[in-house]
PDB file of N, CA and C in Angstrom:
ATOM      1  N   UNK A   1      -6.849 -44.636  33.779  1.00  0.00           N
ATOM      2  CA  UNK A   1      -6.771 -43.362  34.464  1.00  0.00           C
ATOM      3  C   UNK A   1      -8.032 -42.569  34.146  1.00  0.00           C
ATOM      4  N   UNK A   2      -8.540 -42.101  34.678  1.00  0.00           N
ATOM      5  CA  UNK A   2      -9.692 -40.987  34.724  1.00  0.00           C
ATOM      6  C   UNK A   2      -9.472 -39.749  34.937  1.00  0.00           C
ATOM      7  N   UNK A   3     -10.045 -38.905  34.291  1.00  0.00           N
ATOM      8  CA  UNK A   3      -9.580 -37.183  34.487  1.00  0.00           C
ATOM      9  C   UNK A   3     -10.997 -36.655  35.083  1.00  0.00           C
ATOM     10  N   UNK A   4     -10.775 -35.407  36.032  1.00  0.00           N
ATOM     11  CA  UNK A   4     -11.834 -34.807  36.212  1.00  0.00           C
ATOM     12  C   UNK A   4     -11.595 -33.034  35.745  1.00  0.00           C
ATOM     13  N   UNK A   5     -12.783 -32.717  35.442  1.00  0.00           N
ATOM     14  CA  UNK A   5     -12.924 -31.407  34.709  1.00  0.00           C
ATOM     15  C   UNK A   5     -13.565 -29.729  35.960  1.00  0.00           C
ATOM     16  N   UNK A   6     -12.563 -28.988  36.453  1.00  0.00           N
ATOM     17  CA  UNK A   6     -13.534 -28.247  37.525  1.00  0.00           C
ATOM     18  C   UNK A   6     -12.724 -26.766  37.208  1.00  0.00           C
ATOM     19  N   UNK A   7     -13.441 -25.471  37.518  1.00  0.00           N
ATOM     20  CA  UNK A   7     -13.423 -24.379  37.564  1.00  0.00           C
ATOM     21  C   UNK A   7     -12.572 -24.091  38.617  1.00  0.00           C
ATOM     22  N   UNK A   8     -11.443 -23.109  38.661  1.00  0.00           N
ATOM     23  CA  UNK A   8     -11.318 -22.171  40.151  1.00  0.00           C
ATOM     24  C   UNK A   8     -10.464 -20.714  40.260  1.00  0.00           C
ATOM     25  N   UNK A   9     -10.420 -20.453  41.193  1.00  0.00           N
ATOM     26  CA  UNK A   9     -10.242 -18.962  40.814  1.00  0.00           C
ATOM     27  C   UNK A   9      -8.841 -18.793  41.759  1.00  0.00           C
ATOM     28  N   UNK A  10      -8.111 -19.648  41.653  1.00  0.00           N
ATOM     29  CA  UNK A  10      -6.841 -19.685  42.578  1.00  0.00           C
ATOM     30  C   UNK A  10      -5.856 -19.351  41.696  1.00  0.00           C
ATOM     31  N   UNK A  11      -5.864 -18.915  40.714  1.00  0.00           N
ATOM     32  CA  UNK A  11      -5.007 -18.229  40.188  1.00  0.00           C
ATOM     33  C   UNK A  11      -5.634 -16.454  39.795  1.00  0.00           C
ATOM     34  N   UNK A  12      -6.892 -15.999  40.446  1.00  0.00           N
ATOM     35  CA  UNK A  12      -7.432 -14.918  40.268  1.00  0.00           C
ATOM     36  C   UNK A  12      -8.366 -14.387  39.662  1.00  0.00           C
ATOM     37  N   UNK A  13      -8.756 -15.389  38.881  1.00  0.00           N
ATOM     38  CA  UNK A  13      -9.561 -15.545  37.808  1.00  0.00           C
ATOM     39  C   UNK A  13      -9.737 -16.975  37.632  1.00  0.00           C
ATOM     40  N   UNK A  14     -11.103 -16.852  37.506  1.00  0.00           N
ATOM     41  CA  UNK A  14     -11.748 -18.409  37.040  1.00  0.00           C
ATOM     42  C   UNK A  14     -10.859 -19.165  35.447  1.00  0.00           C
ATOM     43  N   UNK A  15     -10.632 -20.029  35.933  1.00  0.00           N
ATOM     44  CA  UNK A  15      -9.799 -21.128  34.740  1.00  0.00           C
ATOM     45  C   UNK A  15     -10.413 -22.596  35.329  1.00  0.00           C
ATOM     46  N   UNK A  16      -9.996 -23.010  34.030  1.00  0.00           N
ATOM     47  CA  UNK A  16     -10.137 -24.367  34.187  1.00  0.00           C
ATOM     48  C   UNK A  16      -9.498 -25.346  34.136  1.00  0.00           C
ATOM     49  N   UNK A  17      -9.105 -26.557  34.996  1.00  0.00           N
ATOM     50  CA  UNK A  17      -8.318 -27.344  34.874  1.00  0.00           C
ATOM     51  C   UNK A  17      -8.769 -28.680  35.221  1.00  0.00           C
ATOM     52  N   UNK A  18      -7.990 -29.602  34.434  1.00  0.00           N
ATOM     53  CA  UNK A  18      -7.780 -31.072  34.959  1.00  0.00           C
ATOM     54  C   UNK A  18      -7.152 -31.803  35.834  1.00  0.00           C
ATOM     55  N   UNK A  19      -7.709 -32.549  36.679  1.00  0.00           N
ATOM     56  CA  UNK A  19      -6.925 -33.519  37.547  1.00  0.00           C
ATOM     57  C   UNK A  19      -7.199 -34.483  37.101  1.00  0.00           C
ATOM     58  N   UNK A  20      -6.232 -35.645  37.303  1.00  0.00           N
ATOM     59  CA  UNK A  20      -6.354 -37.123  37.670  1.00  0.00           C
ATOM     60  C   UNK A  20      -7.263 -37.644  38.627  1.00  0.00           C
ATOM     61  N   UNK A  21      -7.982 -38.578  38.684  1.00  0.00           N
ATOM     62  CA  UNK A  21      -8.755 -39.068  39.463  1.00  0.00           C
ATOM     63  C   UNK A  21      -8.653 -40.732  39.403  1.00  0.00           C
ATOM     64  N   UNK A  22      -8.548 -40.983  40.924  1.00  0.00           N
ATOM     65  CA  UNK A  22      -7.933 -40.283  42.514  1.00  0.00           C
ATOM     66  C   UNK A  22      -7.056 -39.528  41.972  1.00  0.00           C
ATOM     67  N   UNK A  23      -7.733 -38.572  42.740  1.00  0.00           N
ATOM     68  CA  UNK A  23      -6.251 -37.089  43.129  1.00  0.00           C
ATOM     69  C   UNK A  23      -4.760 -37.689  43.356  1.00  0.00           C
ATOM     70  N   UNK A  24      -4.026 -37.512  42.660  1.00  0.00           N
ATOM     71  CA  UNK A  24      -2.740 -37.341  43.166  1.00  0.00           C
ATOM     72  C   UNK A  24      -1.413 -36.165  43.155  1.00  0.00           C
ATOM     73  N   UNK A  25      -2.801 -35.488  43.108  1.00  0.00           N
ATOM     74  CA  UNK A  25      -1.890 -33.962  43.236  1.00  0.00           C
ATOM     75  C   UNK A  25      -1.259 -33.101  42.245  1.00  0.00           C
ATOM     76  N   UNK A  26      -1.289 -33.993  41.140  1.00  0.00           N
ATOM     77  CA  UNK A  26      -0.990 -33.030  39.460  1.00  0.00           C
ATOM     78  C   UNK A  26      -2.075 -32.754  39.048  1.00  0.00           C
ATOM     79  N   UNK A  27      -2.110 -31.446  38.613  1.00  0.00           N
ATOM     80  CA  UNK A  27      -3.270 -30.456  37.803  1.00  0.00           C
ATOM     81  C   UNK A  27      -3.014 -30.121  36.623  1.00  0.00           C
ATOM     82  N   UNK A  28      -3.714 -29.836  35.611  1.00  0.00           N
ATOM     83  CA  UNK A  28      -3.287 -28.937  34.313  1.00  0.00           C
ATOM     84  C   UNK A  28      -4.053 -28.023  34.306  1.00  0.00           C
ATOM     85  N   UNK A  29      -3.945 -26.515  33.761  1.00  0.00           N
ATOM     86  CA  UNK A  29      -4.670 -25.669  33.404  1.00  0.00           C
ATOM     87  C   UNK A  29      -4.802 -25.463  31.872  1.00  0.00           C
ATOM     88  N   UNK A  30      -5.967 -25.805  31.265  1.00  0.00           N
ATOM     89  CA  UNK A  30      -6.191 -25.961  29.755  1.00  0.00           C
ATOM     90  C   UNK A  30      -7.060 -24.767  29.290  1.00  0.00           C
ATOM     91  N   UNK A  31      -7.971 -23.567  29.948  1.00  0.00           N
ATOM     92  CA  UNK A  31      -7.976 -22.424  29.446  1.00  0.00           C
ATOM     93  C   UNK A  31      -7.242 -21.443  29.758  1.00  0.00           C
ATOM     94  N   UNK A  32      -7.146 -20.424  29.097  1.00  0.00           N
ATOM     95  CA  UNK A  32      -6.069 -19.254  29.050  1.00  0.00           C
ATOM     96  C   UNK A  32      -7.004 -18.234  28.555  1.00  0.00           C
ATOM     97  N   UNK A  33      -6.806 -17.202  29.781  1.00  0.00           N
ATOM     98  CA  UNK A  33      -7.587 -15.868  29.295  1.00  0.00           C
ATOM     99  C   UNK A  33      -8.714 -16.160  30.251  1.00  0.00           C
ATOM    100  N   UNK A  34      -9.423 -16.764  31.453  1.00  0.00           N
ATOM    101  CA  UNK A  34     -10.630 -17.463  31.786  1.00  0.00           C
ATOM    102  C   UNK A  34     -11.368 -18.494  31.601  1.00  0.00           C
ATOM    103  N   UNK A  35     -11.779 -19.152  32.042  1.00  0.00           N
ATOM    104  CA  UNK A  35     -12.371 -20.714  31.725  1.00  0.00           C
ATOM    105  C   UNK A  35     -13.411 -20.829  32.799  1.00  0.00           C
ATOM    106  N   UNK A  36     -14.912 -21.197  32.695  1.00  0.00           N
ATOM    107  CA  UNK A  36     -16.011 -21.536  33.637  1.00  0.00           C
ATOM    108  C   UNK A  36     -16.685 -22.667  32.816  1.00  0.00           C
ATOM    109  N   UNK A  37     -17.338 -23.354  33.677  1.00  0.00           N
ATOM    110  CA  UNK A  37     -18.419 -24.630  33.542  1.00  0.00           C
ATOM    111  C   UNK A  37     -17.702 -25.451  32.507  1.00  0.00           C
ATOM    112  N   UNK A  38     -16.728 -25.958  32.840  1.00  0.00           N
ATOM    113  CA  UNK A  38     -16.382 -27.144  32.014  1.00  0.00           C
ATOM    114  C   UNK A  38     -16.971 -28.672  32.113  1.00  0.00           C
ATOM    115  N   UNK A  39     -17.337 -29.100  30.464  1.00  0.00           N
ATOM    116  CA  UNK A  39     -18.176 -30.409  30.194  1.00  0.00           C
ATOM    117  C   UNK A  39     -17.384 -31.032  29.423  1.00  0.00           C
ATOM    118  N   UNK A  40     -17.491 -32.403  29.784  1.00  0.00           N
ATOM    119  CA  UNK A  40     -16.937 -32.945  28.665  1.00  0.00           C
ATOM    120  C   UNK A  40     -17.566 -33.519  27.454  1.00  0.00           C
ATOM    121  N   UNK A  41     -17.214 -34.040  26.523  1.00  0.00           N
ATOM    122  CA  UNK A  41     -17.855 -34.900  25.386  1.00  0.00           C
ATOM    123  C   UNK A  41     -18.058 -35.953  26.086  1.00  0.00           C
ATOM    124  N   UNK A  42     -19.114 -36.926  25.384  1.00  0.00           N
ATOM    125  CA  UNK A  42     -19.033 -38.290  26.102  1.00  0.00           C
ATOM    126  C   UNK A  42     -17.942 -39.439  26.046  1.00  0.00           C
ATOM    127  N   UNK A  43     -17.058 -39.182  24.525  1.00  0.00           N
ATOM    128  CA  UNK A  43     -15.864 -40.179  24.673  1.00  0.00           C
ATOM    129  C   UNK A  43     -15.389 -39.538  25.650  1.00  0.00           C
ATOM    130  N   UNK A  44     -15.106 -38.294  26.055  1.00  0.00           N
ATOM    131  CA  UNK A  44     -13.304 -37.585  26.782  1.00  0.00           C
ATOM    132  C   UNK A  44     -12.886 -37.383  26.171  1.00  0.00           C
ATOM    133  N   UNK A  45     -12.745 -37.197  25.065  1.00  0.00           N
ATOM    134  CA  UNK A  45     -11.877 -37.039  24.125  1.00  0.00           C
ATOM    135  C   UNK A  45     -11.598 -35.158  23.808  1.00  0.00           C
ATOM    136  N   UNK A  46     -12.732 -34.826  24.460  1.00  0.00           N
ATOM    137  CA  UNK A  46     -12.739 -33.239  24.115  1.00  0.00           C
ATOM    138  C   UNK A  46     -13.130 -32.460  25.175  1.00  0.00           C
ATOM    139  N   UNK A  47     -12.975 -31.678  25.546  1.00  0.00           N
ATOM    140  CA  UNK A  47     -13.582 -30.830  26.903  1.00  0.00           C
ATOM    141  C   UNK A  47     -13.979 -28.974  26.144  1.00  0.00           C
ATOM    142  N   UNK A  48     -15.226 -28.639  26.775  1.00  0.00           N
ATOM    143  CA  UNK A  48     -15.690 -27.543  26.265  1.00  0.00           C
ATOM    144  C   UNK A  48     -16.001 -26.518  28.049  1.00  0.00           C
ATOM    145  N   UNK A  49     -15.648 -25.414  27.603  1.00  0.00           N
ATOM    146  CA  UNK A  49     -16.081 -24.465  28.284  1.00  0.00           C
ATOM    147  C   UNK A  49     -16.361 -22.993  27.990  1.00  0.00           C
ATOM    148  N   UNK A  50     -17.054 -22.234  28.530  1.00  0.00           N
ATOM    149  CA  UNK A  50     -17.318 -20.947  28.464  1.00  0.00           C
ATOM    150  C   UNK A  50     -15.853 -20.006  28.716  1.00  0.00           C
ATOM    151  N   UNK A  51     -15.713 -19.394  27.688  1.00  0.00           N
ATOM    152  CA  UNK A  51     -14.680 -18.483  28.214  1.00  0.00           C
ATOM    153  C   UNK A  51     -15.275 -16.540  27.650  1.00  0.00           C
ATOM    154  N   UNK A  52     -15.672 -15.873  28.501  1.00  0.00           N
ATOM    155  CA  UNK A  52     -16.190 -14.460  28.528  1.00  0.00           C
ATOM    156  C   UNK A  52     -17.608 -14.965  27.448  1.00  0.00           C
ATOM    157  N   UNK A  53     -17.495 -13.983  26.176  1.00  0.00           N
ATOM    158  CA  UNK A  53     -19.164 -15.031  25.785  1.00  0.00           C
ATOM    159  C   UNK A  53     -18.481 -15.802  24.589  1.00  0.00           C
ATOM    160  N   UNK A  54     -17.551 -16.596  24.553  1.00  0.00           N
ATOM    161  CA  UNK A  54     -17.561 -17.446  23.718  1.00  0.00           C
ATOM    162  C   UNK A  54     -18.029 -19.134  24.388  1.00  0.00           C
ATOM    163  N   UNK A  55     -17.751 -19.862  23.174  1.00  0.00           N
ATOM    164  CA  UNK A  55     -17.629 -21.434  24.334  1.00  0.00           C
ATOM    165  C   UNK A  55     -16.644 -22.082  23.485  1.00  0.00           C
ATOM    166  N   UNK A  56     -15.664 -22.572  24.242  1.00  0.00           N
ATOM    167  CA  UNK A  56     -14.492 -22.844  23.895  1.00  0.00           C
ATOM    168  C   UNK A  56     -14.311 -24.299  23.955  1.00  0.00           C
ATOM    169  N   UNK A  57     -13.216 -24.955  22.915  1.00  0.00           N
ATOM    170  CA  UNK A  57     -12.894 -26.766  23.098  1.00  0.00           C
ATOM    171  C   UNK A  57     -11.748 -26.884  22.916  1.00  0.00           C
ATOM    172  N   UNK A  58     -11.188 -27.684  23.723  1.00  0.00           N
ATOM    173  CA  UNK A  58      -9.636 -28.450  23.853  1.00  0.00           C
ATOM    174  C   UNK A  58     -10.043 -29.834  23.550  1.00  0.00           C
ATOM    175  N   UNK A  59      -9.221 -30.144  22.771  1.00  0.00           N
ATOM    176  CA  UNK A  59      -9.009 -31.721  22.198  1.00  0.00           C
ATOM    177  C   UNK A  59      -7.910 -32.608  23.139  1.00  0.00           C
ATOM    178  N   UNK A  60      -8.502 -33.437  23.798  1.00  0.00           N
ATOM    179  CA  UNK A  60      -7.457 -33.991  25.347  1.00  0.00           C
ATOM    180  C   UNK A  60      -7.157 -35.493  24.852  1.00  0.00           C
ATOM    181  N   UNK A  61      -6.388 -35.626  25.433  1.00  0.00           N
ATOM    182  CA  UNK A  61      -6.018 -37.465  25.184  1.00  0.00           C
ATOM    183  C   UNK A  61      -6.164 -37.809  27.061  1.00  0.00           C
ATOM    184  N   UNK A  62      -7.097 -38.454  27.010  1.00  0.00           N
ATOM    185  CA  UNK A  62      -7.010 -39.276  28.053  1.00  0.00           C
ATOM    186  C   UNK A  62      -6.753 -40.546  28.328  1.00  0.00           C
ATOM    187  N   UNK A  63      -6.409 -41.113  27.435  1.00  0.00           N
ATOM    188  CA  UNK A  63      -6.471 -42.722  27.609  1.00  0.00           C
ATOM    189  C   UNK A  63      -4.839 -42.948  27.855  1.00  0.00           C
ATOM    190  N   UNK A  64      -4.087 -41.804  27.999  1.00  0.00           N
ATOM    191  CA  UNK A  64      -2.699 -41.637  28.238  1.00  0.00           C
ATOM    192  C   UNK A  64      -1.989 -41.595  30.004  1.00  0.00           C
ATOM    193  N   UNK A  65      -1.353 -42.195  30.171  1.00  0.00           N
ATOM    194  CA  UNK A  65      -0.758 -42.068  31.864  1.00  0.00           C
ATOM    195  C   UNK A  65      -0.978 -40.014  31.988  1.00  0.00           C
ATOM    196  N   UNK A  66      -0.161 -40.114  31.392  1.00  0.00           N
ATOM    197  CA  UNK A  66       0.152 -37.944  31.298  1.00  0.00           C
ATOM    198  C   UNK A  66      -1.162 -37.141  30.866  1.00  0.00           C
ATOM    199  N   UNK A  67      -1.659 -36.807  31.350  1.00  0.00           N
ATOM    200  CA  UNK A  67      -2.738 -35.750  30.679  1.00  0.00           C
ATOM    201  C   UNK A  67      -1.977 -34.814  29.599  1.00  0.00           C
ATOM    202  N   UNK A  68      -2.592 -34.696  28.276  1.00  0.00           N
ATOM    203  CA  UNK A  68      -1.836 -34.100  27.101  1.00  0.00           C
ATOM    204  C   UNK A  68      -2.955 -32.995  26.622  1.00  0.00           C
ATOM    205  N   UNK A  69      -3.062 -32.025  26.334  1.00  0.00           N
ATOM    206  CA  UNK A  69      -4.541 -31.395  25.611  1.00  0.00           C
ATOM    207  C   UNK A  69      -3.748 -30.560  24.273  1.00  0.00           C
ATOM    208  N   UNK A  70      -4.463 -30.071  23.257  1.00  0.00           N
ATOM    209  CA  UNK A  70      -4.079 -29.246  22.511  1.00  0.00           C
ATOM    210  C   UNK A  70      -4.367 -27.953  22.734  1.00  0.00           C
ATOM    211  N   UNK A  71      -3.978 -26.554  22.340  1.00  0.00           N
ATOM    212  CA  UNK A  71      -4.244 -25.051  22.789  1.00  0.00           C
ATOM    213  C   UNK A  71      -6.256 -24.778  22.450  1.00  0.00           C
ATOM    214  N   UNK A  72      -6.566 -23.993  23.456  1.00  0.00           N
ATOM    215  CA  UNK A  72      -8.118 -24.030  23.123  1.00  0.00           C
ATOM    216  C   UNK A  72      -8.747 -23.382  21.945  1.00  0.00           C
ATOM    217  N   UNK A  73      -9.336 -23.565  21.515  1.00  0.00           N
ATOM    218  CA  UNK A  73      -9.983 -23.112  20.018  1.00  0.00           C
ATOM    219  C   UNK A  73     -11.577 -22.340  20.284  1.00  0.00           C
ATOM    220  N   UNK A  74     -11.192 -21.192  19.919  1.00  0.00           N
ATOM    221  CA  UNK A  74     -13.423 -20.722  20.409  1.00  0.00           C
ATOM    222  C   UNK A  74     -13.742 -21.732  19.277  1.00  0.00           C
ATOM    223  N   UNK A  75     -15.139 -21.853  19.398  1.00  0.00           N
ATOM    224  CA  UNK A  75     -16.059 -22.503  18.405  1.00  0.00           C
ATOM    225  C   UNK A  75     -17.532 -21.372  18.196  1.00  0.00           C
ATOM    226  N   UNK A  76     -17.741 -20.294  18.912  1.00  0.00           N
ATOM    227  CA  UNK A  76     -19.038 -19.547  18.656  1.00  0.00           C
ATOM    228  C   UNK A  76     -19.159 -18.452  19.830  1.00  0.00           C
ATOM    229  N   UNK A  77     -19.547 -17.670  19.619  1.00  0.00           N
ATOM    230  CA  UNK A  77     -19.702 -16.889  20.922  1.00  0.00           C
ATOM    231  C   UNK A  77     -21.398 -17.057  20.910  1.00  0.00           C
ATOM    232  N   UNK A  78     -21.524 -16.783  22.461  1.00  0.00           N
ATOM    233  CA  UNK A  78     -23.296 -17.326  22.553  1.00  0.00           C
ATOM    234  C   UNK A  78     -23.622 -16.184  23.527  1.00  0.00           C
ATOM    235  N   UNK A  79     -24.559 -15.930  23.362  1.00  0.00           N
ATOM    236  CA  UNK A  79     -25.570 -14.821  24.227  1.00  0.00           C
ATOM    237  C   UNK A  79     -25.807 -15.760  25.546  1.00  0.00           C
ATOM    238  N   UNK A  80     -25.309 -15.774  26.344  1.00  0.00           N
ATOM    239  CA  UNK A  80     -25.205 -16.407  28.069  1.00  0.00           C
ATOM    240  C   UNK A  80     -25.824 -15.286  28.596  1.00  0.00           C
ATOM    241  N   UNK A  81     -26.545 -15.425  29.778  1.00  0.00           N
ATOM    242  CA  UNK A  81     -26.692 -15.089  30.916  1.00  0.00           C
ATOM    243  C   UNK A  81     -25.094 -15.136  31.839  1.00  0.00           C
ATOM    244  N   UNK A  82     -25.236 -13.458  32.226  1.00  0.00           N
ATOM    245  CA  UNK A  82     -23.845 -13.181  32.767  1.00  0.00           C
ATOM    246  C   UNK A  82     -23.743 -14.145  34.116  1.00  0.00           C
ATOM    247  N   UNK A  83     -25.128 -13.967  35.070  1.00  0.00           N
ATOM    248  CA  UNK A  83     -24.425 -14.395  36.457  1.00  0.00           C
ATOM    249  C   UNK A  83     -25.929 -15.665  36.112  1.00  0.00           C
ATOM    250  N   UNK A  84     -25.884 -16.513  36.584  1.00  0.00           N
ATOM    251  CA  UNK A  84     -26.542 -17.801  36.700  1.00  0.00           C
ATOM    252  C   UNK A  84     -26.187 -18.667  37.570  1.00  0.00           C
ATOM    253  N   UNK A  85     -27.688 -18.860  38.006  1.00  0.00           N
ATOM    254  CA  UNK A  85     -27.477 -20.210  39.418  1.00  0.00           C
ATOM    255  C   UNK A  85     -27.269 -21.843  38.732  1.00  0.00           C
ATOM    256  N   UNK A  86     -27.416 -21.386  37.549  1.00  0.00           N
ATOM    257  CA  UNK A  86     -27.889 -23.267  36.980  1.00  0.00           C
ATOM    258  C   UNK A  86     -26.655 -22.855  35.470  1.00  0.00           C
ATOM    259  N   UNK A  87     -26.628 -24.170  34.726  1.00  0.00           N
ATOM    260  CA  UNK A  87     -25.885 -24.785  34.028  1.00  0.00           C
ATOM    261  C   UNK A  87     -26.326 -23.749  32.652  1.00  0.00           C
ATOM    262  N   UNK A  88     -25.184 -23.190  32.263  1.00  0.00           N
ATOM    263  CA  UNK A  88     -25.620 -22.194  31.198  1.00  0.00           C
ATOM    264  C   UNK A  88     -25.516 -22.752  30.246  1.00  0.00           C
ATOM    265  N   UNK A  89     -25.253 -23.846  29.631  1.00  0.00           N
ATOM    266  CA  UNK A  89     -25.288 -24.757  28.096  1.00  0.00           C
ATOM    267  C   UNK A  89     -25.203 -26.159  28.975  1.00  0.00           C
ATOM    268  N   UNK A  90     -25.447 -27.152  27.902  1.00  0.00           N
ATOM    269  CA  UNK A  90     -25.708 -28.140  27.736  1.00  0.00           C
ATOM    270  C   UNK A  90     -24.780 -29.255  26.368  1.00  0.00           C
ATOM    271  N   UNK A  91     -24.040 -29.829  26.204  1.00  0.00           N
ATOM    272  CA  UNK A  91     -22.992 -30.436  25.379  1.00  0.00           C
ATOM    273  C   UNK A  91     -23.778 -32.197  24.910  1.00  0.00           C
ATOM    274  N   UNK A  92     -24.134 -31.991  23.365  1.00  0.00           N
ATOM    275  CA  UNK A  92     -24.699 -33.636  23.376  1.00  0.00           C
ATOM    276  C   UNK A  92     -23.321 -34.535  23.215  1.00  0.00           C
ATOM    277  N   UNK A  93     -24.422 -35.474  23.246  1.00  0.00           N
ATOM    278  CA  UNK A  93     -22.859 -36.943  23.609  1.00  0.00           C
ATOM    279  C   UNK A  93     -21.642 -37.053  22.720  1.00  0.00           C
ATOM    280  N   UNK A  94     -21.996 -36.549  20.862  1.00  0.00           N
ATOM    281  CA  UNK A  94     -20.818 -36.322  20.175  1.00  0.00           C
ATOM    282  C   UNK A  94     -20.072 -35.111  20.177  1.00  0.00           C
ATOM    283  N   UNK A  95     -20.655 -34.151  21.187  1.00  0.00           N
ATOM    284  CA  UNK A  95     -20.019 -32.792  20.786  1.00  0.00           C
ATOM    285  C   UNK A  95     -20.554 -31.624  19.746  1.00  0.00           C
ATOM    286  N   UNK A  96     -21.209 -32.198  18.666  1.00  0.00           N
ATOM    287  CA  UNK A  96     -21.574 -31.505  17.976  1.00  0.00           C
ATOM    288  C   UNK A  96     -22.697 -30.788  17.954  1.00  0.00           C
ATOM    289  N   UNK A  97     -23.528 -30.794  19.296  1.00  0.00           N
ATOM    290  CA  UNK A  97     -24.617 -29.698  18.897  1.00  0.00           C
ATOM    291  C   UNK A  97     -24.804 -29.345  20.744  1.00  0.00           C
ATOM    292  N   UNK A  98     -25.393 -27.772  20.789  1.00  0.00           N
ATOM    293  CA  UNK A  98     -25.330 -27.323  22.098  1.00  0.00           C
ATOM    294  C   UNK A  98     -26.571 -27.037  22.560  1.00  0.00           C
ATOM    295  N   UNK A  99     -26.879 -27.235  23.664  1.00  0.00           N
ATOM    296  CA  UNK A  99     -28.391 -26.299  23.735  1.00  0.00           C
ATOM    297  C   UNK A  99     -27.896 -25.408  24.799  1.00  0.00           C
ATOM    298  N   UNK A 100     -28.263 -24.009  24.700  1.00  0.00           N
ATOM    299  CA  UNK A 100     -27.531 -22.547  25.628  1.00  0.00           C
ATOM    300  C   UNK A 100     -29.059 -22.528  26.025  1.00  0.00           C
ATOM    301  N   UNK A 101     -28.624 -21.227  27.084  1.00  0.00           N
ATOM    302  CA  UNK A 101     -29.887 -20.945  28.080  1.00  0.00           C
ATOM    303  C   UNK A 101     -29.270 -19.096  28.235  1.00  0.00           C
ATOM    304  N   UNK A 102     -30.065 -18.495  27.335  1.00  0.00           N
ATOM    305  CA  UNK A 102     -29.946 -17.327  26.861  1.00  0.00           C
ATOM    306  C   UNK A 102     -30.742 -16.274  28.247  1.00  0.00           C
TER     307      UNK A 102
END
């Protein structure tokens, strides 16, 4: 099974959620409070996003039929650029280090 990671504002506010891929029509919503530009780690194993100026990570199990995640955790708040045409951070392949675009 494969998950995909996307932003939307159909609940009024930008959040973020997971689908299955191929679509089959179940979603999860894994930030709370706002969620934009979600990346993943390179296992999958973790998904990070911006939430107001923090950047936030959920720990996901994907290798599971059910999409499962744990509650989101900030990890840092970062000086972002409020409105931006391009990718406001950058996530390396283990997760552990970021490059932002201040």
């Amino acid at each position: 099974m494969r998950w995909g990671a996307y932003q939307s504002n159909e609940s009024g506010q930008l959040e973020v959620y997971i689908e299955n891929f191929p679509p089959s029509g179940s979603k999860w919503q894994v930030s709370t409070g706002g969620g934009e530009e979600p990346r993943w780690r390179r296992d999958g194993k973790e998904l990070f996003y911006i939430s107001g100026k923090r950047l936030m990570a959920v720990d996901v199990k994907t290798d599971a039929q059910v999409f499962e995640s744990e509650p989101p955790r900030p990890l840092f708040e970062a000086r972002l650029q409020v409105e931006s045409l391009r990718s406001r951070y950058q996530v390396a392949a283990n997760g552990q280090r970021f490059l932002l675009t201040a």
